[in-house]
C-alpha atoms as a PDB file:
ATOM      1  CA  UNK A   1     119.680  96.589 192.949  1.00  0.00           C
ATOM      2  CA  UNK A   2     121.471  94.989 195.609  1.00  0.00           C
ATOM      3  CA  UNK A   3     125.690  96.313 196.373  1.00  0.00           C
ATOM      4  CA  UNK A   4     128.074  93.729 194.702  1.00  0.00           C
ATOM      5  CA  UNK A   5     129.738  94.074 198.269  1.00  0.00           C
ATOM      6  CA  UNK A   6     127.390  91.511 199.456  1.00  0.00           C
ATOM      7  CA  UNK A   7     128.785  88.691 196.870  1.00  0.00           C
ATOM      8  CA  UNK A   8     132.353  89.757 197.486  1.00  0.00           C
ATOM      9  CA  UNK A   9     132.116  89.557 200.978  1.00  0.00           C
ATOM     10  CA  UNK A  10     130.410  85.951 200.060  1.00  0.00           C
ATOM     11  CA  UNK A  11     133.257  84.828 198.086  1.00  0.00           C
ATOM     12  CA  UNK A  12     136.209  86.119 200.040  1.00  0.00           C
ATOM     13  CA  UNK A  13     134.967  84.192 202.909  1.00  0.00           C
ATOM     14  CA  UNK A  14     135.177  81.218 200.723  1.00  0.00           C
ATOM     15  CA  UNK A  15     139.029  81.998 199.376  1.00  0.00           C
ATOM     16  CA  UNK A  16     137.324  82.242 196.155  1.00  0.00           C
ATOM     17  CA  UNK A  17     138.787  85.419 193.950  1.00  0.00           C
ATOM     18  CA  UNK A  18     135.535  87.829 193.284  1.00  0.00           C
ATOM     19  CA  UNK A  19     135.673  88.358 189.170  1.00  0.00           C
ATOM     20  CA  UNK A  20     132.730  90.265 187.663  1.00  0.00           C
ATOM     21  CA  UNK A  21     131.878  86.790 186.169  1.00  0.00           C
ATOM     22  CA  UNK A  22     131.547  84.832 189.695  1.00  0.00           C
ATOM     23  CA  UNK A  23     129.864  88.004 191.460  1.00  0.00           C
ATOM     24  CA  UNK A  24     127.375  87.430 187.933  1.00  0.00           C
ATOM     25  CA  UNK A  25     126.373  83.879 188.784  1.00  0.00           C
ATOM     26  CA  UNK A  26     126.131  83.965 192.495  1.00  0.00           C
ATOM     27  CA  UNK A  27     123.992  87.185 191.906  1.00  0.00           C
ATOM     28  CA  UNK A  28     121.525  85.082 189.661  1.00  0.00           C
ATOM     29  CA  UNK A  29     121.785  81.973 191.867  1.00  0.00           C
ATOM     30  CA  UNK A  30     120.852  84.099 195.848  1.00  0.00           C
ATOM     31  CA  UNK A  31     117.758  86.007 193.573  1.00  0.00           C
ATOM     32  CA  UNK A  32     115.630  82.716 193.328  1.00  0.00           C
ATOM     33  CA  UNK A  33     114.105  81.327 196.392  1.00  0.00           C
ATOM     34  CA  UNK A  34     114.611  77.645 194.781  1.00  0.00           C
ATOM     35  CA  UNK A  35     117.653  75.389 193.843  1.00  0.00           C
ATOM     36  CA  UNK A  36     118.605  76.260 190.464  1.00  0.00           C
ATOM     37  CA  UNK A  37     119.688  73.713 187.780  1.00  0.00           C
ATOM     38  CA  UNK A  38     123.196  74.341 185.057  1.00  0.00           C
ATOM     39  CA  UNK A  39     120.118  74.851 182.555  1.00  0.00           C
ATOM     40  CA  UNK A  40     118.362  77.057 184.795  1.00  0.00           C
ATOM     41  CA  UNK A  41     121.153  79.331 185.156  1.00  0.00           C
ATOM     42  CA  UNK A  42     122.255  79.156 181.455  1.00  0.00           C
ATOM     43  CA  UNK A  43     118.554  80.298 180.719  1.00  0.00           C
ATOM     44  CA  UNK A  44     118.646  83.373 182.905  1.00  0.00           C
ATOM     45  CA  UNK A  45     122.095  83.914 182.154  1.00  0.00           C
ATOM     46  CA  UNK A  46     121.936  83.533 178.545  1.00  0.00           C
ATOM     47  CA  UNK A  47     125.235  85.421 177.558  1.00  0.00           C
ATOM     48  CA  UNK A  48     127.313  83.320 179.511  1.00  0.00           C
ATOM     49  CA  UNK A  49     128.997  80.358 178.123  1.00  0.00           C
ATOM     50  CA  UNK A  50     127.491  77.213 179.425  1.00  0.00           C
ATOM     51  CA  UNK A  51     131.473  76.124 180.213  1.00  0.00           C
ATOM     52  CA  UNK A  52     132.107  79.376 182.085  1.00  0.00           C
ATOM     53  CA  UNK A  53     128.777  78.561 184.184  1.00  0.00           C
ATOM     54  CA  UNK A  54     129.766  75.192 184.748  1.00  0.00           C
ATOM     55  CA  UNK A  55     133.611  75.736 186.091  1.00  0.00           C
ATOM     56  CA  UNK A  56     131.876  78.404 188.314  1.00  0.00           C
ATOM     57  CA  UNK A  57     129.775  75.830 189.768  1.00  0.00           C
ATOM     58  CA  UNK A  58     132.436  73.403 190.350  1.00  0.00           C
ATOM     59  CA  UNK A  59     134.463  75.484 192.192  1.00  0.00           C
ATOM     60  CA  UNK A  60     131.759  76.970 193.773  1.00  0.00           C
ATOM     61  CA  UNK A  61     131.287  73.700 194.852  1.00  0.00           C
ATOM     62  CA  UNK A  62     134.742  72.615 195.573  1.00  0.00           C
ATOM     63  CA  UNK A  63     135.178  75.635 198.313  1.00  0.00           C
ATOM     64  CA  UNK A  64     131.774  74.964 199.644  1.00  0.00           C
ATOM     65  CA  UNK A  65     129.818  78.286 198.734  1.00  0.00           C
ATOM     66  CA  UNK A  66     127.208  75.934 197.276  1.00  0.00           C
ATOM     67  CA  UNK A  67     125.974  72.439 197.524  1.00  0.00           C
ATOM     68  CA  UNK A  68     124.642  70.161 195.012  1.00  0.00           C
ATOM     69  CA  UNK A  69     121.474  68.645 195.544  1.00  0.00           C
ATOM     70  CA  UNK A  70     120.059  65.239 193.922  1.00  0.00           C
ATOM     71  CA  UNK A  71     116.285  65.570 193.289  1.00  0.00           C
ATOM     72  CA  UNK A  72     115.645  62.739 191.325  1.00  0.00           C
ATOM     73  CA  UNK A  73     115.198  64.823 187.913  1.00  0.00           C
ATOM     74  CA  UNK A  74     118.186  63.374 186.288  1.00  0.00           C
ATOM     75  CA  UNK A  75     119.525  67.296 186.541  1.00  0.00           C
ATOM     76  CA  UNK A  76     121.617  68.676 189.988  1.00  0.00           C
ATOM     77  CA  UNK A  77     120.227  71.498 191.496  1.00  0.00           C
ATOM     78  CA  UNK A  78     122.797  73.732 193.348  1.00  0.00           C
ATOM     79  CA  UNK A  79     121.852  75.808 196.184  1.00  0.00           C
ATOM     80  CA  UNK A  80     123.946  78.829 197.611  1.00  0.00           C
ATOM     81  CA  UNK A  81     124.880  77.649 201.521  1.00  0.00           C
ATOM     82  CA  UNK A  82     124.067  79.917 204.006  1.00  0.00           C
ATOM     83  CA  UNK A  83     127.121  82.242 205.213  1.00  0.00           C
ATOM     84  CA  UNK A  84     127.711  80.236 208.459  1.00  0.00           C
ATOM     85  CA  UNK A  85     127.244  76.226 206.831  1.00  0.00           C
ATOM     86  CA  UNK A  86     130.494  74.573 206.213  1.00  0.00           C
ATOM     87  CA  UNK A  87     128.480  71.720 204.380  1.00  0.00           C
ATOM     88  CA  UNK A  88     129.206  68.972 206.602  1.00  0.00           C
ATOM     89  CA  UNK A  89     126.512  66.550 207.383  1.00  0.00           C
ATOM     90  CA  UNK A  90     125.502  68.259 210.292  1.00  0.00           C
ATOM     91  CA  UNK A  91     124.167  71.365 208.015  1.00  0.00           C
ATOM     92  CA  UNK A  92     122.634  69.389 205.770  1.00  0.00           C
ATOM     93  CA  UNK A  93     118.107  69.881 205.579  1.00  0.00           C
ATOM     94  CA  UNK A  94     115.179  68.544 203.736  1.00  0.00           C
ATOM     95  CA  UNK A  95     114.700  69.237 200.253  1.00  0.00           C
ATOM     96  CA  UNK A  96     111.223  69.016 198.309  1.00  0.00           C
ATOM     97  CA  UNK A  97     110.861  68.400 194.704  1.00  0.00           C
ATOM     98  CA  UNK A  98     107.709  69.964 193.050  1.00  0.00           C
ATOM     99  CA  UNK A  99     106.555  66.929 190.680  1.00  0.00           C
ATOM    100  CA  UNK A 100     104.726  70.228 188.810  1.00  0.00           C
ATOM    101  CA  UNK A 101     106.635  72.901 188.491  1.00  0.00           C
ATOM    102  CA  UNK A 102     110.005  70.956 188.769  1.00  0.00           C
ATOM    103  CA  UNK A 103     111.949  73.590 191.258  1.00  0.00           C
ATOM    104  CA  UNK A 104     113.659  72.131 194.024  1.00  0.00           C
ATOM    105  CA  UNK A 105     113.196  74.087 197.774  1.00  0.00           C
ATOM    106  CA  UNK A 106     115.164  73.521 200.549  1.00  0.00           C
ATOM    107  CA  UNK A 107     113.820  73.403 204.188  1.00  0.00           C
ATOM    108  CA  UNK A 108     116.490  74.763 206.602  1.00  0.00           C
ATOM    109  CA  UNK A 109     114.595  74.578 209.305  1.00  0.00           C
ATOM    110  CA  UNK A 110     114.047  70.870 208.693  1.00  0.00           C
ATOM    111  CA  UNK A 111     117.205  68.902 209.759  1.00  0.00           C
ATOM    112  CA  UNK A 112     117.844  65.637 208.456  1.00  0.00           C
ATOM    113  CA  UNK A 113     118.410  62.804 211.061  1.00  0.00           C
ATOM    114  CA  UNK A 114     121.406  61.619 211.246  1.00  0.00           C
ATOM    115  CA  UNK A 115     121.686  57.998 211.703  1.00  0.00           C
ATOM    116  CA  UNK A 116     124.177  55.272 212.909  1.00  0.00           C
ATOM    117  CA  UNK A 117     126.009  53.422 210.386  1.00  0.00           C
ATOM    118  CA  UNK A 118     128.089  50.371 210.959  1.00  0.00           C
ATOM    119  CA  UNK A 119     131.066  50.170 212.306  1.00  0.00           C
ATOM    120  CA  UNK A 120     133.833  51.132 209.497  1.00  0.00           C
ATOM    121  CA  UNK A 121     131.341  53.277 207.459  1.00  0.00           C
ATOM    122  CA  UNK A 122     131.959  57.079 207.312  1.00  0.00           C
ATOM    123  CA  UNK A 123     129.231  59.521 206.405  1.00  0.00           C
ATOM    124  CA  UNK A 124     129.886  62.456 203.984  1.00  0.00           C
ATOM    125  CA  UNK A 125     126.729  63.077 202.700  1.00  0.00           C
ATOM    126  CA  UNK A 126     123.194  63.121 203.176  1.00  0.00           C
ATOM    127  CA  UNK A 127     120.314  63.609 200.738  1.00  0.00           C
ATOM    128  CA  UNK A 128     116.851  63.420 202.155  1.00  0.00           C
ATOM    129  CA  UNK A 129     114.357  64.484 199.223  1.00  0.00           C
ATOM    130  CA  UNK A 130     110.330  64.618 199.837  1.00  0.00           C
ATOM    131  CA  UNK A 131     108.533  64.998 197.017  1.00  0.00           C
ATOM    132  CA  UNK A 132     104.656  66.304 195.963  1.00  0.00           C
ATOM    133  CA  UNK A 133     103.238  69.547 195.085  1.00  0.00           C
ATOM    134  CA  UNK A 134     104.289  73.051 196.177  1.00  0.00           C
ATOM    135  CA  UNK A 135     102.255  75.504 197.204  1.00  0.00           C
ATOM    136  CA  UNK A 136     102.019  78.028 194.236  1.00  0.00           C
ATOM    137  CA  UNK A 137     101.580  74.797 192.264  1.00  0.00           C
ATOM    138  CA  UNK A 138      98.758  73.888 194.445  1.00  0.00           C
ATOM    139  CA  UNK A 139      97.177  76.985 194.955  1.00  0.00           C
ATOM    140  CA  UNK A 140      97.920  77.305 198.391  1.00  0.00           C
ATOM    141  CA  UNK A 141      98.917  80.306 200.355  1.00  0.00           C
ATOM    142  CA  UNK A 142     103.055  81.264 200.768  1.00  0.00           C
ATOM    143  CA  UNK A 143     104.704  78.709 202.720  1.00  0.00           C
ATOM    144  CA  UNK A 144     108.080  80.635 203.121  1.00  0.00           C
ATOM    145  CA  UNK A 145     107.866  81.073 206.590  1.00  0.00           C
ATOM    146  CA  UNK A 146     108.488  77.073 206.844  1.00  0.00           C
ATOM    147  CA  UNK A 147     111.449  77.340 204.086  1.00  0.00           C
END
């Protein structure tokens, strides 16, 4: 079982206070290779109050530890950001959406292109979603190396 030190050292970096609750949910959120959903976390964390699991998330949010992604399931996914993203556009990457298995993945190695708006219009956000089959739901071998 991984040190605690590891999450603490996560959300100090964010100002964010490290309570045994907090540590909980960013433990369960960094030990699933996929963007998790409120529902997915209230599933695997099934003695938490949904409320207490939500707040988390939104200030989680708020400091930038995680970002929300829109996958088109009607359900935000949250991913933890990695320990040097700020969240600005320029850190943003591809997501995919399994049509399957439902999990959302994000591709950090895939950047999103950043486009020119119009004059007047400011950027804050960028989704770029693909979506199809995964590879365990296909059959296929690991793809994790392209993840």
């Amino acid at each position: 079982m991984e040190s605690n030190q590891v999450y603490i050292e996560r959300l100090e970096k964010k100002n964010i206070k490290p309570t045994s609750m907090r540590i909980l949910i960013l433990r369960a959120m960094m030990d699933v290779p996929y963007a998790v959903s409120l529902a997915d976390l209230e599933d695997k964390l099934d003695t938490v109050d949904k409320s207490t699991i939500f707040r988390t998330l939104t200030l989680f949010l708020s400091r930038h530890l995680i970002h929300g992604i829109e996958d088109g399931s009607g359900s935000l996914k949250y991913e933890v950001c990695s320990s040097e993203c700020e969240c600005s556009v320029d850190d943003m990457h591809t997501h995919f959406y399994c049509e399957k298995c439902h999990r959302t993945f994000c591709f950090k190695r895939i950047q999103i292109p950043v486009i020119d708006l119009p004059e007047g219009f400011i950027m804050e956000s960028i989704n770029y979603m693909v979506k199809g089959i995964c590879s365990d739901c296909a059959g296929k071998e690991d793809l994790s190396s392209c993840i």
